[in-house]
N, C-alpha and C. Protein backbone atom coordinates (compact mmCIF):
# COMPACT_ATOMS: atom_id res chain seq x y z
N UNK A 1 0.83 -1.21 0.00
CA UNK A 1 0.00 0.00 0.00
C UNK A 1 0.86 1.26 0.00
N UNK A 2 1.74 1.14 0.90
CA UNK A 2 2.74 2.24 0.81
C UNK A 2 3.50 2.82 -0.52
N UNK A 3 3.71 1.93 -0.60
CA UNK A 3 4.73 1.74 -2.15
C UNK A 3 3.51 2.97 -3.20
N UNK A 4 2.54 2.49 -3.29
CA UNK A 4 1.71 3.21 -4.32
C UNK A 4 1.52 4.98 -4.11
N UNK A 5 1.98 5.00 -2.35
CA UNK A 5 1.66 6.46 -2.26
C UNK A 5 3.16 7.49 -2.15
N UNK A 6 3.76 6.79 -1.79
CA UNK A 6 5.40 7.02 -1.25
C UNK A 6 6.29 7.02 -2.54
N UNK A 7 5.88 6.09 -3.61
CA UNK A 7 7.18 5.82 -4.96
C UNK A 7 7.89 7.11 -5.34
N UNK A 8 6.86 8.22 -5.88
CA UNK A 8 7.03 9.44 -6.75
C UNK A 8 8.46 9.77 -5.54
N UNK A 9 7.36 10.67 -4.61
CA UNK A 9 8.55 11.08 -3.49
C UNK A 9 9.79 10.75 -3.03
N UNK A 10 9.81 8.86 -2.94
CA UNK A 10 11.26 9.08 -2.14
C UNK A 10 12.18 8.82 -3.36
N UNK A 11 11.19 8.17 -5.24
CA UNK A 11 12.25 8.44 -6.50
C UNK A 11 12.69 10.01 -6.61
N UNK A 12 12.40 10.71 -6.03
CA UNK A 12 13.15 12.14 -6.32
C UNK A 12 14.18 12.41 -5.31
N UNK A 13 14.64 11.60 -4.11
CA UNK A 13 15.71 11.59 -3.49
C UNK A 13 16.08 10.55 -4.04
N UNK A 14 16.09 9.39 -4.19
CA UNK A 14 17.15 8.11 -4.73
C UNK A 14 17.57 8.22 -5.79
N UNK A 15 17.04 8.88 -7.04
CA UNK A 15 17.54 9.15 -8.33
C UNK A 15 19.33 9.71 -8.51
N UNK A 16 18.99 10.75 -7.95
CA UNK A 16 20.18 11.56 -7.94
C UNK A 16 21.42 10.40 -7.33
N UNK A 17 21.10 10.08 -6.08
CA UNK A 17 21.79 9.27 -5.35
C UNK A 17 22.47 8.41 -6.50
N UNK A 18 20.80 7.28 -6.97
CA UNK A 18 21.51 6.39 -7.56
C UNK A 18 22.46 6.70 -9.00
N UNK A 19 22.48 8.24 -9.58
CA UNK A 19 23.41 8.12 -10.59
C UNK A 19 24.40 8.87 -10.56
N UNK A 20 24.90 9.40 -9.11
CA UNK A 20 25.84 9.70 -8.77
C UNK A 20 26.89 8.15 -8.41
N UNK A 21 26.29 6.78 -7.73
CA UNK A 21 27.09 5.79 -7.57
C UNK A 21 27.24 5.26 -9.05
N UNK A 22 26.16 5.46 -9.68
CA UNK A 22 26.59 4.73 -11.21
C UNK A 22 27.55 5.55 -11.60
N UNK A 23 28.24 6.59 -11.66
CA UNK A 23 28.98 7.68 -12.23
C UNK A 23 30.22 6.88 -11.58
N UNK A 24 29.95 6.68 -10.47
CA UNK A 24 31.00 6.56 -9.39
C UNK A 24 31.89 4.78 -9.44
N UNK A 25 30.97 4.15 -10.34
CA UNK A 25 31.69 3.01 -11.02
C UNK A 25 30.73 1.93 -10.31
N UNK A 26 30.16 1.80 -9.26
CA UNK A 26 29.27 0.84 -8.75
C UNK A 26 28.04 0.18 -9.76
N UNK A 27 27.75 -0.74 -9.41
CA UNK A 27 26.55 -1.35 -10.51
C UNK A 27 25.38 -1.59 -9.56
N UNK A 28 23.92 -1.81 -9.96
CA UNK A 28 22.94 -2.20 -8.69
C UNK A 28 23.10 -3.25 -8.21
N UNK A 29 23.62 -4.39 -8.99
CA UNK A 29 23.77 -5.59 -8.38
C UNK A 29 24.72 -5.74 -6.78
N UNK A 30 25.83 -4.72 -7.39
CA UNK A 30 26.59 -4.89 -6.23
C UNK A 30 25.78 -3.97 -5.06
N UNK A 31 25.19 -2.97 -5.29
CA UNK A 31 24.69 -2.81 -3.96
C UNK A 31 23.53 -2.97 -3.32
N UNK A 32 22.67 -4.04 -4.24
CA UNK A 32 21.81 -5.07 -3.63
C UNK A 32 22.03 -5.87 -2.97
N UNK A 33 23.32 -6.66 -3.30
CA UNK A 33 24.24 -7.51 -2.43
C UNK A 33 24.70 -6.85 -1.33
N UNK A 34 25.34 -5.94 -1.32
CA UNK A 34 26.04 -4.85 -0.56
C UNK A 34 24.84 -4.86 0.80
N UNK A 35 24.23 -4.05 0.49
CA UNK A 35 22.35 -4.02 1.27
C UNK A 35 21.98 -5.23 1.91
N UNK A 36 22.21 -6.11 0.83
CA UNK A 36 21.30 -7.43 1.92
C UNK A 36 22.40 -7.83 2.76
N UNK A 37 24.01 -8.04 2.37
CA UNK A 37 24.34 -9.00 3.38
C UNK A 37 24.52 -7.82 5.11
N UNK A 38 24.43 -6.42 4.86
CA UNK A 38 24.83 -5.70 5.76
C UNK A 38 23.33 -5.91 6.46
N UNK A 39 22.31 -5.58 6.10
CA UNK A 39 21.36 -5.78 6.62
C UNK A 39 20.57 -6.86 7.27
N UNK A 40 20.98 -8.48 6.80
CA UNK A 40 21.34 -9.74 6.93
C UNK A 40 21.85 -10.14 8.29
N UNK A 41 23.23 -9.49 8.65
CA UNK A 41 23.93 -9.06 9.75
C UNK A 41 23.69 -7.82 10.39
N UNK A 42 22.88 -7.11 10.19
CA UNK A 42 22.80 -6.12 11.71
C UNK A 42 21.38 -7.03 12.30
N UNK A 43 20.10 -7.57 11.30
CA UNK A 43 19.28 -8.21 12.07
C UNK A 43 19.44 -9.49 13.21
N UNK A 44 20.94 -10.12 12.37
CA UNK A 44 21.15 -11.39 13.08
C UNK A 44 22.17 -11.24 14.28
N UNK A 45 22.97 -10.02 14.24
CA UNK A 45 23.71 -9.22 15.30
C UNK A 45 23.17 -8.78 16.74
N UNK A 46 22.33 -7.56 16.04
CA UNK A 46 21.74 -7.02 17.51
C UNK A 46 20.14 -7.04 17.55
N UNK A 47 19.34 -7.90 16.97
CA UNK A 47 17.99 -7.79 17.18
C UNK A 47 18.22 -9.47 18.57
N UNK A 48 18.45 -10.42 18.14
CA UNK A 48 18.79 -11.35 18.95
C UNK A 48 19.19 -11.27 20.38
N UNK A 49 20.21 -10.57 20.17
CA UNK A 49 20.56 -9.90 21.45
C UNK A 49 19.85 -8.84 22.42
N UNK A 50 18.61 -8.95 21.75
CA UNK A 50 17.75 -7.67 22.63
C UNK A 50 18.09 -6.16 22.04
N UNK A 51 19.15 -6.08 21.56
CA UNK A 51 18.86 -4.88 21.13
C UNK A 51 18.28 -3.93 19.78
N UNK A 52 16.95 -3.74 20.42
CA UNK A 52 15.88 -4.20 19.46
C UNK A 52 16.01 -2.49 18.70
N UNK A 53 15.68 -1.30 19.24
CA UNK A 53 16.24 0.08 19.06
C UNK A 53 17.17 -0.15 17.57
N UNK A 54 18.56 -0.09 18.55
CA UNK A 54 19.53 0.23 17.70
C UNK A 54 19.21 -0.96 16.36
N UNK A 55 19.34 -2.49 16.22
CA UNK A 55 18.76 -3.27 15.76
C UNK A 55 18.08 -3.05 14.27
N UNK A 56 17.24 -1.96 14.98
CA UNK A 56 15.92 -1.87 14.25
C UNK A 56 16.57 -0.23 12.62
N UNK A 57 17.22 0.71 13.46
CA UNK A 57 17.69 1.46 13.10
C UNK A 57 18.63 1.36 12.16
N UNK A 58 19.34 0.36 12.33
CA UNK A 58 20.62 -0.45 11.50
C UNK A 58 19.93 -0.67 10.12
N UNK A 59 19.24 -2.03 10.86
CA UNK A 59 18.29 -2.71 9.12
C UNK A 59 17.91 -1.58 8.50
N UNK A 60 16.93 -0.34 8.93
CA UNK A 60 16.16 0.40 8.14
C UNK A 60 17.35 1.31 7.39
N UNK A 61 18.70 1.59 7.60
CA UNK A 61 19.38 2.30 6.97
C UNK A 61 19.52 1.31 6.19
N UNK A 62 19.92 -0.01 5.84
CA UNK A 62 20.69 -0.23 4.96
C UNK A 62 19.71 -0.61 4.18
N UNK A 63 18.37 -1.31 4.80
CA UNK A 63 17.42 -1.73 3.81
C UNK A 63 16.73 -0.58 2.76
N UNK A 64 17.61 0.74 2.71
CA UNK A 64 17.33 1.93 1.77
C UNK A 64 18.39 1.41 0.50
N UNK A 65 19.05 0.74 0.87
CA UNK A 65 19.85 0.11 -0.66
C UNK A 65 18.98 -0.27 -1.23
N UNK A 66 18.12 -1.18 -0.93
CA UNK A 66 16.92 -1.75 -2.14
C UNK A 66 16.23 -0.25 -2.84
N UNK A 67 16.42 0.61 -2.13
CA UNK A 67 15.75 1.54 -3.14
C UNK A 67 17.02 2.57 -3.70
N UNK A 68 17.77 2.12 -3.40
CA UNK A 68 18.77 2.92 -4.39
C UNK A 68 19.49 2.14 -5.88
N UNK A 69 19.35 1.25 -5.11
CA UNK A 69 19.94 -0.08 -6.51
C UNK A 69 18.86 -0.22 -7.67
N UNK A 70 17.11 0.49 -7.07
CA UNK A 70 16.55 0.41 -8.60
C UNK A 70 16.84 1.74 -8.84
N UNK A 71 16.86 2.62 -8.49
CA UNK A 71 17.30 3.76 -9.00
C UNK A 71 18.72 3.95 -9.33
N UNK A 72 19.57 3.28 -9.23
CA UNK A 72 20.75 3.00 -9.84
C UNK A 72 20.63 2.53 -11.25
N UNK A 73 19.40 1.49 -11.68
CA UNK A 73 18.79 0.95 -12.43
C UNK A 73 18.65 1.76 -13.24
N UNK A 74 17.23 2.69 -13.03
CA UNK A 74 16.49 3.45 -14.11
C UNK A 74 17.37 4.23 -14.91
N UNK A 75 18.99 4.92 -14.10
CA UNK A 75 19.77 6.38 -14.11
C UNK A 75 20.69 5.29 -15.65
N UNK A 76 20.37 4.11 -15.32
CA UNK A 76 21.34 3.43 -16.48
C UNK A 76 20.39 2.94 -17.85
N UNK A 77 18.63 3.39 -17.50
CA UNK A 77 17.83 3.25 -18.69
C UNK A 77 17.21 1.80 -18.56
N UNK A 78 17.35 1.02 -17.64
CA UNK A 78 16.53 0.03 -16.80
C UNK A 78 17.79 -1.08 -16.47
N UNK A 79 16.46 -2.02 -15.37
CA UNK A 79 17.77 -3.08 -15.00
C UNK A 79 17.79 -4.17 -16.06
N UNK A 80 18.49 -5.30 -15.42
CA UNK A 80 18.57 -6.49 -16.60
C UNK A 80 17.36 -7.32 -15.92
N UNK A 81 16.81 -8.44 -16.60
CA UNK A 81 16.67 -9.47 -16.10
C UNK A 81 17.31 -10.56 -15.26
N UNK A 82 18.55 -10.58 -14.78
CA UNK A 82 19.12 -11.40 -13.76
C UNK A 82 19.06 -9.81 -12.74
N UNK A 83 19.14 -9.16 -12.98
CA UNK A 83 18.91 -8.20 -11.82
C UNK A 83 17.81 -7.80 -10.94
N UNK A 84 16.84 -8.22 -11.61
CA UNK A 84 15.27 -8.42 -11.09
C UNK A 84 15.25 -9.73 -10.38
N UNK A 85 16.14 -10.92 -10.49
CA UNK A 85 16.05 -12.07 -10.09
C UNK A 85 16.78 -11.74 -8.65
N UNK A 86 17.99 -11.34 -8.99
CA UNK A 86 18.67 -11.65 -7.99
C UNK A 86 18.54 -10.11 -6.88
N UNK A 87 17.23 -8.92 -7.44
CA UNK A 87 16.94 -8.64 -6.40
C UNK A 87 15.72 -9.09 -5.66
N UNK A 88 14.79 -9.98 -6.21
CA UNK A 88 13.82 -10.20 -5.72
C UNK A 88 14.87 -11.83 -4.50
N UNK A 89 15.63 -12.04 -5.04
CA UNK A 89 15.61 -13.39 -4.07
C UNK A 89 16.99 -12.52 -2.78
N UNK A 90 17.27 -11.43 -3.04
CA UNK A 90 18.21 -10.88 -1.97
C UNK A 90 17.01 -10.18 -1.40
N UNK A 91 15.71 -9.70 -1.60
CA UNK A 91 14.53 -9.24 -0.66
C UNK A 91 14.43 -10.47 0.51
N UNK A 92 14.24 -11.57 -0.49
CA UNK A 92 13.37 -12.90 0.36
C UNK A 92 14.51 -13.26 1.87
N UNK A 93 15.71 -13.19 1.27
CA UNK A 93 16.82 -13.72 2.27
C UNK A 93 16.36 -12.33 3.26
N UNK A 94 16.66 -11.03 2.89
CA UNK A 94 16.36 -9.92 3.86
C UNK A 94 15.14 -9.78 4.82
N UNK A 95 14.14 -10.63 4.46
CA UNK A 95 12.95 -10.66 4.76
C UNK A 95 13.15 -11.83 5.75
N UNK A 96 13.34 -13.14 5.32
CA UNK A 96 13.90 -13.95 6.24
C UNK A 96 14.76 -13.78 7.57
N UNK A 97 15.70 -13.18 7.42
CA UNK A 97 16.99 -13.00 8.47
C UNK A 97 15.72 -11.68 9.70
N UNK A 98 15.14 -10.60 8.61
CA UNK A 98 14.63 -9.85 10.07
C UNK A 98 13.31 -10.61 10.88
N UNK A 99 12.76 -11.55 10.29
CA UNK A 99 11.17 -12.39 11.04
C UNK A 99 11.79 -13.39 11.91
N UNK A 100 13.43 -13.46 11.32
CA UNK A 100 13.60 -14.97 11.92
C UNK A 100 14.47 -14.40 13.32
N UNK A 101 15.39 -13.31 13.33
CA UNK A 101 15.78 -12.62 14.44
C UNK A 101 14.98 -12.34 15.52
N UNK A 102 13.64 -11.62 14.80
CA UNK A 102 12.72 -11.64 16.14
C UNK A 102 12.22 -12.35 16.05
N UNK A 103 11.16 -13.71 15.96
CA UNK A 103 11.61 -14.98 16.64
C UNK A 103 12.10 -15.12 17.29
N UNK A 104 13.36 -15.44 17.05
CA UNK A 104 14.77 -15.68 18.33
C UNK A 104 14.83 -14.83 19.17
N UNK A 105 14.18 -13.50 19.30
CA UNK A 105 15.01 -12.72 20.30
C UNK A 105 13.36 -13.54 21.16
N UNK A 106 11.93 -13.21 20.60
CA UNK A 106 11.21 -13.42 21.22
C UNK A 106 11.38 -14.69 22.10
N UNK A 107 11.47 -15.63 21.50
CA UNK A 107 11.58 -17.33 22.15
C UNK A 107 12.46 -16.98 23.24
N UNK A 108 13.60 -16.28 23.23
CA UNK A 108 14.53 -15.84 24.62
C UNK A 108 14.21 -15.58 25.43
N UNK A 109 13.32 -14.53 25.02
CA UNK A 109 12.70 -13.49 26.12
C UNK A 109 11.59 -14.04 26.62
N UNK A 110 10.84 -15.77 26.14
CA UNK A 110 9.80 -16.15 26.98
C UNK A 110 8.73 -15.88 25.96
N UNK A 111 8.73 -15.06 24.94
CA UNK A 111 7.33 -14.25 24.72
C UNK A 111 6.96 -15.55 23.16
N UNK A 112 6.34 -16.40 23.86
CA UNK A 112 6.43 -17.51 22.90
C UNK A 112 5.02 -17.21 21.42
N UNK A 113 4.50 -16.56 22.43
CA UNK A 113 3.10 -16.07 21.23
C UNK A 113 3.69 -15.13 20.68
N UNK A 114 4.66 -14.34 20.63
CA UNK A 114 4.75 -13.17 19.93
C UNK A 114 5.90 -14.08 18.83
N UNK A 115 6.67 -14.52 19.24
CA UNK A 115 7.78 -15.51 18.62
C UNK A 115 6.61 -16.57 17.19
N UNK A 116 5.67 -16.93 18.00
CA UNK A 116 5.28 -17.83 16.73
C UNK A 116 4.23 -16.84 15.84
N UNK A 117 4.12 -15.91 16.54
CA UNK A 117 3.29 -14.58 15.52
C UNK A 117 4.28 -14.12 14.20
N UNK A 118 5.20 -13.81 14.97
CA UNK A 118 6.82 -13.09 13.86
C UNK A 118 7.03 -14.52 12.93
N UNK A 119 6.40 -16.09 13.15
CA UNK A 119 7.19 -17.08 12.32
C UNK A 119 6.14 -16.70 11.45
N UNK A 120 4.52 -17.20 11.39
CA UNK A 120 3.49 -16.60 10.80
C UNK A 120 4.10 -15.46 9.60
N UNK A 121 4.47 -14.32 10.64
CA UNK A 121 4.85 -13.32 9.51
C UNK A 121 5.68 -13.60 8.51
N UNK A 122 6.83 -14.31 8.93
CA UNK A 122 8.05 -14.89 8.47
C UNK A 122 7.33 -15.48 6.58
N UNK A 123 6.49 -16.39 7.08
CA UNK A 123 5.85 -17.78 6.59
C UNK A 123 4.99 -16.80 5.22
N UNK A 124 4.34 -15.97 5.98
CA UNK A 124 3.11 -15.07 4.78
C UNK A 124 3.80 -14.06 4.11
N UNK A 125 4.98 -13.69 4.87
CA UNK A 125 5.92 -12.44 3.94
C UNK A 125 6.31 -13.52 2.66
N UNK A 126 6.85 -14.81 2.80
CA UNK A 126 7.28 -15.44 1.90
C UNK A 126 6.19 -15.58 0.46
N UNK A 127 5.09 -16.33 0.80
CA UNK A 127 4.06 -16.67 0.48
C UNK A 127 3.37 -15.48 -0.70
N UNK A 128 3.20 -14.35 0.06
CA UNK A 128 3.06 -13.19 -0.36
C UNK A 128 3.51 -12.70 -1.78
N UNK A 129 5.13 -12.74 -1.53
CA UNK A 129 6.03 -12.44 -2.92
C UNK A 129 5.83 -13.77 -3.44
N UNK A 130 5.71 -14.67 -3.44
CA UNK A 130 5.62 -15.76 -4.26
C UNK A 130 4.48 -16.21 -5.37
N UNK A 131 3.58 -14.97 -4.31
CA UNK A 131 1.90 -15.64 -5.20
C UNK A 131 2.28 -14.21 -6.49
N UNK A 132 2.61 -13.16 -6.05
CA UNK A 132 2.67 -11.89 -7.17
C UNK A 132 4.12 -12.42 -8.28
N UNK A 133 4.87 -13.25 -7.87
CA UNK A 133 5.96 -13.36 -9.00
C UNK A 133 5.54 -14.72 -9.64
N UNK A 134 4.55 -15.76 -9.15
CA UNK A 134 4.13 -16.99 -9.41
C UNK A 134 3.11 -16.43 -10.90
N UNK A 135 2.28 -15.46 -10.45
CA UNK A 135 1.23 -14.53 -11.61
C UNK A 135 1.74 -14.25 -12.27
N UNK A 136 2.93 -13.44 -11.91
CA UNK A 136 3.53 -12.28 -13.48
C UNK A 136 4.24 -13.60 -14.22
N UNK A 137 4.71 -14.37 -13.75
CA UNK A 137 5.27 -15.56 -14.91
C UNK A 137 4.18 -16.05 -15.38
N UNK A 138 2.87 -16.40 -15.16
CA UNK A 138 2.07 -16.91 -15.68
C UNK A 138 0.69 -15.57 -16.24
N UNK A 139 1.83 -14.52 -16.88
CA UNK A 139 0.94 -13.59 -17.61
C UNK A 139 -0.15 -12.67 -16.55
N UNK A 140 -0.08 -13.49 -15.45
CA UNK A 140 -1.34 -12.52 -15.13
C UNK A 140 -0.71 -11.38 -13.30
N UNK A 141 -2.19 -10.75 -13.07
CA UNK A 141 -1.36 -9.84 -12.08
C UNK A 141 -1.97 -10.19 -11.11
N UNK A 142 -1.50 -9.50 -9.74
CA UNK A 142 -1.65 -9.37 -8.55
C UNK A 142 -1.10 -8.19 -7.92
N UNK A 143 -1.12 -7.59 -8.21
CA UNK A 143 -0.37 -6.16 -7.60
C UNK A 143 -1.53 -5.23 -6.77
N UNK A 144 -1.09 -5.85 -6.01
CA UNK A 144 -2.67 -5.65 -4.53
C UNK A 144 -1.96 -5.96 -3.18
N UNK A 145 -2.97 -5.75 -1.92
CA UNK A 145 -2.46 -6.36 -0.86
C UNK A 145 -2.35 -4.75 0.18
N UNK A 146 -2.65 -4.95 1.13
CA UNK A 146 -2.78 -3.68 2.49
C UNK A 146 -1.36 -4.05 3.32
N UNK A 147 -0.47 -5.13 2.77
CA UNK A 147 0.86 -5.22 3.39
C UNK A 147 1.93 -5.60 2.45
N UNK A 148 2.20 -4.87 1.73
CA UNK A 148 3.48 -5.18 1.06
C UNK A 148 4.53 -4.91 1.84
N UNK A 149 5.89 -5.02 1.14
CA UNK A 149 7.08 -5.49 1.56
C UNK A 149 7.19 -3.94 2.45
N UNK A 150 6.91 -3.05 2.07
CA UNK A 150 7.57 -1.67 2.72
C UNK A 150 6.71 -1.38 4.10
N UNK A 151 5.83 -2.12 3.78
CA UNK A 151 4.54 -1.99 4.79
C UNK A 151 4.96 -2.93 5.98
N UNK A 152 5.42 -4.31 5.80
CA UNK A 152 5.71 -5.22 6.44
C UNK A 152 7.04 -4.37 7.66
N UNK A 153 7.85 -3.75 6.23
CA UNK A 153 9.17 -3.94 7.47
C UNK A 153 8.59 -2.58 8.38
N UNK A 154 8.05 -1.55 7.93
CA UNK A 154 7.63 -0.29 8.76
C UNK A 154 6.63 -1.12 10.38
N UNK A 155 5.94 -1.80 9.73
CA UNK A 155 5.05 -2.10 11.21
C UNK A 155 6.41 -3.11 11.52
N UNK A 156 7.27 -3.83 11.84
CA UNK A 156 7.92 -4.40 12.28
C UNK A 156 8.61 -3.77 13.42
N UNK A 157 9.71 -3.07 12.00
CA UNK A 157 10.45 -2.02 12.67
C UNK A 157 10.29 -1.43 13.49
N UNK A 158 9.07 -0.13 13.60
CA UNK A 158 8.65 0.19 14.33
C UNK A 158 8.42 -0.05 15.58
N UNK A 159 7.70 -1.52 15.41
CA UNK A 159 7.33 -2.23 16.70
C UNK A 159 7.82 -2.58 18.03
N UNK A 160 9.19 -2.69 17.46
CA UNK A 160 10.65 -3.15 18.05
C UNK A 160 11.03 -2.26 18.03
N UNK A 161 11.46 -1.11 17.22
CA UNK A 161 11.96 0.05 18.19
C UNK A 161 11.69 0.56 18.77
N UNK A 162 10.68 1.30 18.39
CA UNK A 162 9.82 2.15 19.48
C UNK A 162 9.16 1.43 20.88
N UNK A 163 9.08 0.06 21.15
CA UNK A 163 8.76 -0.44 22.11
C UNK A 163 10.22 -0.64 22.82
N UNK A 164 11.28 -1.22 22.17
CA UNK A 164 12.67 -0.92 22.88
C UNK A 164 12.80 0.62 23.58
N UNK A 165 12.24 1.72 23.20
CA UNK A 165 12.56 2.74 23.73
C UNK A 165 11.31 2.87 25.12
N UNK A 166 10.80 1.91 25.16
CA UNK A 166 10.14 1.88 26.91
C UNK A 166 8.59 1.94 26.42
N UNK A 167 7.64 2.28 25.08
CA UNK A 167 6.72 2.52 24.53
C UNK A 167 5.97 1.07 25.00
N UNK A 168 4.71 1.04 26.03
CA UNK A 168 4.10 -0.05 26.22
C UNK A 168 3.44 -0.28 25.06
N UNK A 169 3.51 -2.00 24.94
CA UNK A 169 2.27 -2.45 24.26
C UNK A 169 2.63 -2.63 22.96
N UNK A 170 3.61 -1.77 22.60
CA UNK A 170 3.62 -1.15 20.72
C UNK A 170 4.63 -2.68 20.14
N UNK A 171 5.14 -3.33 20.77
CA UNK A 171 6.28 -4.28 20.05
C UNK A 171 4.97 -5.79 20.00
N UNK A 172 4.19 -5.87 20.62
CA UNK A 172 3.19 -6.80 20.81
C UNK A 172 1.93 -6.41 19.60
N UNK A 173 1.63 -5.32 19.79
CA UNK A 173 0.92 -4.88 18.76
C UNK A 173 1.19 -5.18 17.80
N UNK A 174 2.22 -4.87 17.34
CA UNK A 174 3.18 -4.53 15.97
C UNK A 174 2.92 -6.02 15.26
N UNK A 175 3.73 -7.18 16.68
CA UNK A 175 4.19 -8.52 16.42
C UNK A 175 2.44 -9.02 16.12
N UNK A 176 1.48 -8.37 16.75
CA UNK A 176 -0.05 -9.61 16.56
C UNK A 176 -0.52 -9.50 15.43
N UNK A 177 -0.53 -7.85 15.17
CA UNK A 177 -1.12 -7.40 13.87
C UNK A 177 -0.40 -7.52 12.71
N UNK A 178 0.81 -7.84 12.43
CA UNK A 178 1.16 -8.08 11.70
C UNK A 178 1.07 -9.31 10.70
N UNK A 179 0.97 -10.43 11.24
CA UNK A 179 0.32 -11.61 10.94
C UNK A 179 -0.58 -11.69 10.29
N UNK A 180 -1.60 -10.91 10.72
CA UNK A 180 -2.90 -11.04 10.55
C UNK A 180 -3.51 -9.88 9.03
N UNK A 181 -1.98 -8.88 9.21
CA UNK A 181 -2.25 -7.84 7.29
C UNK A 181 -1.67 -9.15 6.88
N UNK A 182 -1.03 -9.80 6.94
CA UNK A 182 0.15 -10.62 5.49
C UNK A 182 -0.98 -11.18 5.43
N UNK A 183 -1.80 -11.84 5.73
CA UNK A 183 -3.01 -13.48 5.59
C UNK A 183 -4.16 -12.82 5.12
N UNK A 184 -4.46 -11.22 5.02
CA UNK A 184 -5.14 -10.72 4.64
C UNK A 184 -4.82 -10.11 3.29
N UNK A 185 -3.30 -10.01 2.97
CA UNK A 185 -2.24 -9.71 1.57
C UNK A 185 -2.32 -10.80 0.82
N UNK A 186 -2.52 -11.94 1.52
CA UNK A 186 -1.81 -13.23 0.54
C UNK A 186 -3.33 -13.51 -0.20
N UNK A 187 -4.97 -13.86 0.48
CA UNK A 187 -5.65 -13.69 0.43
C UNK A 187 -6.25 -12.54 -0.71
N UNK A 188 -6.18 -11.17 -0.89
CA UNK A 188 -6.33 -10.17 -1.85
C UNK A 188 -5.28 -10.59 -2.91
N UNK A 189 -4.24 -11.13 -2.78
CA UNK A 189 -3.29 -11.47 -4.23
C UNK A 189 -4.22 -12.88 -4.62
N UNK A 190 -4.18 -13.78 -3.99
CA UNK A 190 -5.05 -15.01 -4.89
C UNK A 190 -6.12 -14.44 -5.06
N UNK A 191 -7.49 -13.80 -4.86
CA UNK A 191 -8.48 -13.16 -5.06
C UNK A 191 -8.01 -12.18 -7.05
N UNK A 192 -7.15 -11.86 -6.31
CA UNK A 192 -6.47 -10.69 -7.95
C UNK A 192 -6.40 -11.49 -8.75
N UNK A 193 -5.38 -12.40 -8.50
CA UNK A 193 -4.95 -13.91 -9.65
C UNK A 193 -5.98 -14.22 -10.24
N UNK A 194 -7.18 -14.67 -9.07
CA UNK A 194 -8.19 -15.51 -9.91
C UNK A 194 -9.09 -14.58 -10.83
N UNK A 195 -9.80 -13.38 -10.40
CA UNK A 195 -9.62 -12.44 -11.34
C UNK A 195 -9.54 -12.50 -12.76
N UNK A 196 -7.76 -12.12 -12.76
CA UNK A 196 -6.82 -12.05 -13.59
C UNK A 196 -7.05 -13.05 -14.14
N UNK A 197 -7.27 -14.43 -14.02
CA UNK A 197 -7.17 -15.80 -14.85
C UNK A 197 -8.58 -15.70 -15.70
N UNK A 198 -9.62 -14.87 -14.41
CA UNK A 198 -10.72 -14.99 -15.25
C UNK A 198 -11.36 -14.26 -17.11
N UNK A 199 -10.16 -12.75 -16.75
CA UNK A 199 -10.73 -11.78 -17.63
C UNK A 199 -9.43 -12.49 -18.57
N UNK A 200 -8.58 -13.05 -18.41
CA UNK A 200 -7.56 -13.70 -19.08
C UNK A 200 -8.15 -14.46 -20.10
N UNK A 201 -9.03 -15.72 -19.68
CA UNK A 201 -10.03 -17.02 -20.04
C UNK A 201 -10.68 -16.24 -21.36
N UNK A 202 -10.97 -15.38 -20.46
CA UNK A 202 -12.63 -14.31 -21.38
C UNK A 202 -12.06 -14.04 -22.56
């Protein structure tokens, strides 16, 4: 949902960015890679360890590479096709490493419902990108859903930081409701698909 209202805006800061690094000899690939494995490791670093704040602050800086590497893209007149591959499967690993950190930090800390809420999320974040890239290979769309990827990590993030900073309630919130947009995302994408298959048929 975000994505649809936010794109214009934050492409008029990443543009520049991204063709100043293309100038600068970098390619998107490398700092998709670059992005995920740093971001990969600050979730599996300090979210585990409780430190959910700083943690949280880390991922969201670097997880701004994914939006500089397509705008690295466009500044070069578009990406390739292995570049669409290998950023959609460096999302999935990024997506993985932050559901599966908190998990772990949760299961530590005792908070076993919030731990198997974040696997849930883990499970439907996957699911999610799979049903919209499962469509576009098979011609049709899905580009729907009240929790996409930008949506996912903001209520996450959030959740965990701002409840690390002493905020009752908000890291539980974050962790229940979250579950419950992805199953309501995955749900509106097969709904689209079938749709899509139908006016497809027609």
């Amino acid at each position: 949902m975000l994505n649809i209202f936010a794109r214009a805006s934050v492409s008029r800061v990443t543009d520049p960015i991204g063709a100043w690094l293309l100038r600068s000899g970098l390619t998107p690939n490398t700092v998709t890679v670059l992005g995920t494995v740093c971001s990969v490791a600050a979730s599996l670093w300090f979210i585990p360890r409780g430190q959910l704040f700083l943690g949280a602050a880390v991922v969201t800086a670097f997880l701004l590479f994914d939006l500089i590497d397509g705008a690295m893209a466009r500044a070069q007149g578009g990406g390739t096709k292995f570049g669409a591959v290998l950023d959609a499967s460096c999302d999935r690993i990024a997506d993985g490493a932050l559901f599966g950190a908190i998990a772990w930090w949760a299961f530590d800390a005792g908070e076993k419902g919030l731990a198997v809420a974040t696997l849930v999320s883990l499970v439907g974040a996957q699911v999610t990108s799979y049903v919209k890239a499962r469509a576009e290979a098979s011609g049709l769309t899905a580009d729907v859903g009240i929790a996409e990827r930008a949506d996912r990590f903001i209520v996450a993030l959030v959740g965990i930081g701002i409840g690390d900073l002493g905020v009752p309630y908000i890291t539980a919130v974050a962790l229940y409701v979250l579950p419950v947009l992805i199953v309501v995302t995955v749900v509106q994408r097969l709904l689209a698909v079938h749709r899509s298959a139908k006016e497809s048929a027609a």
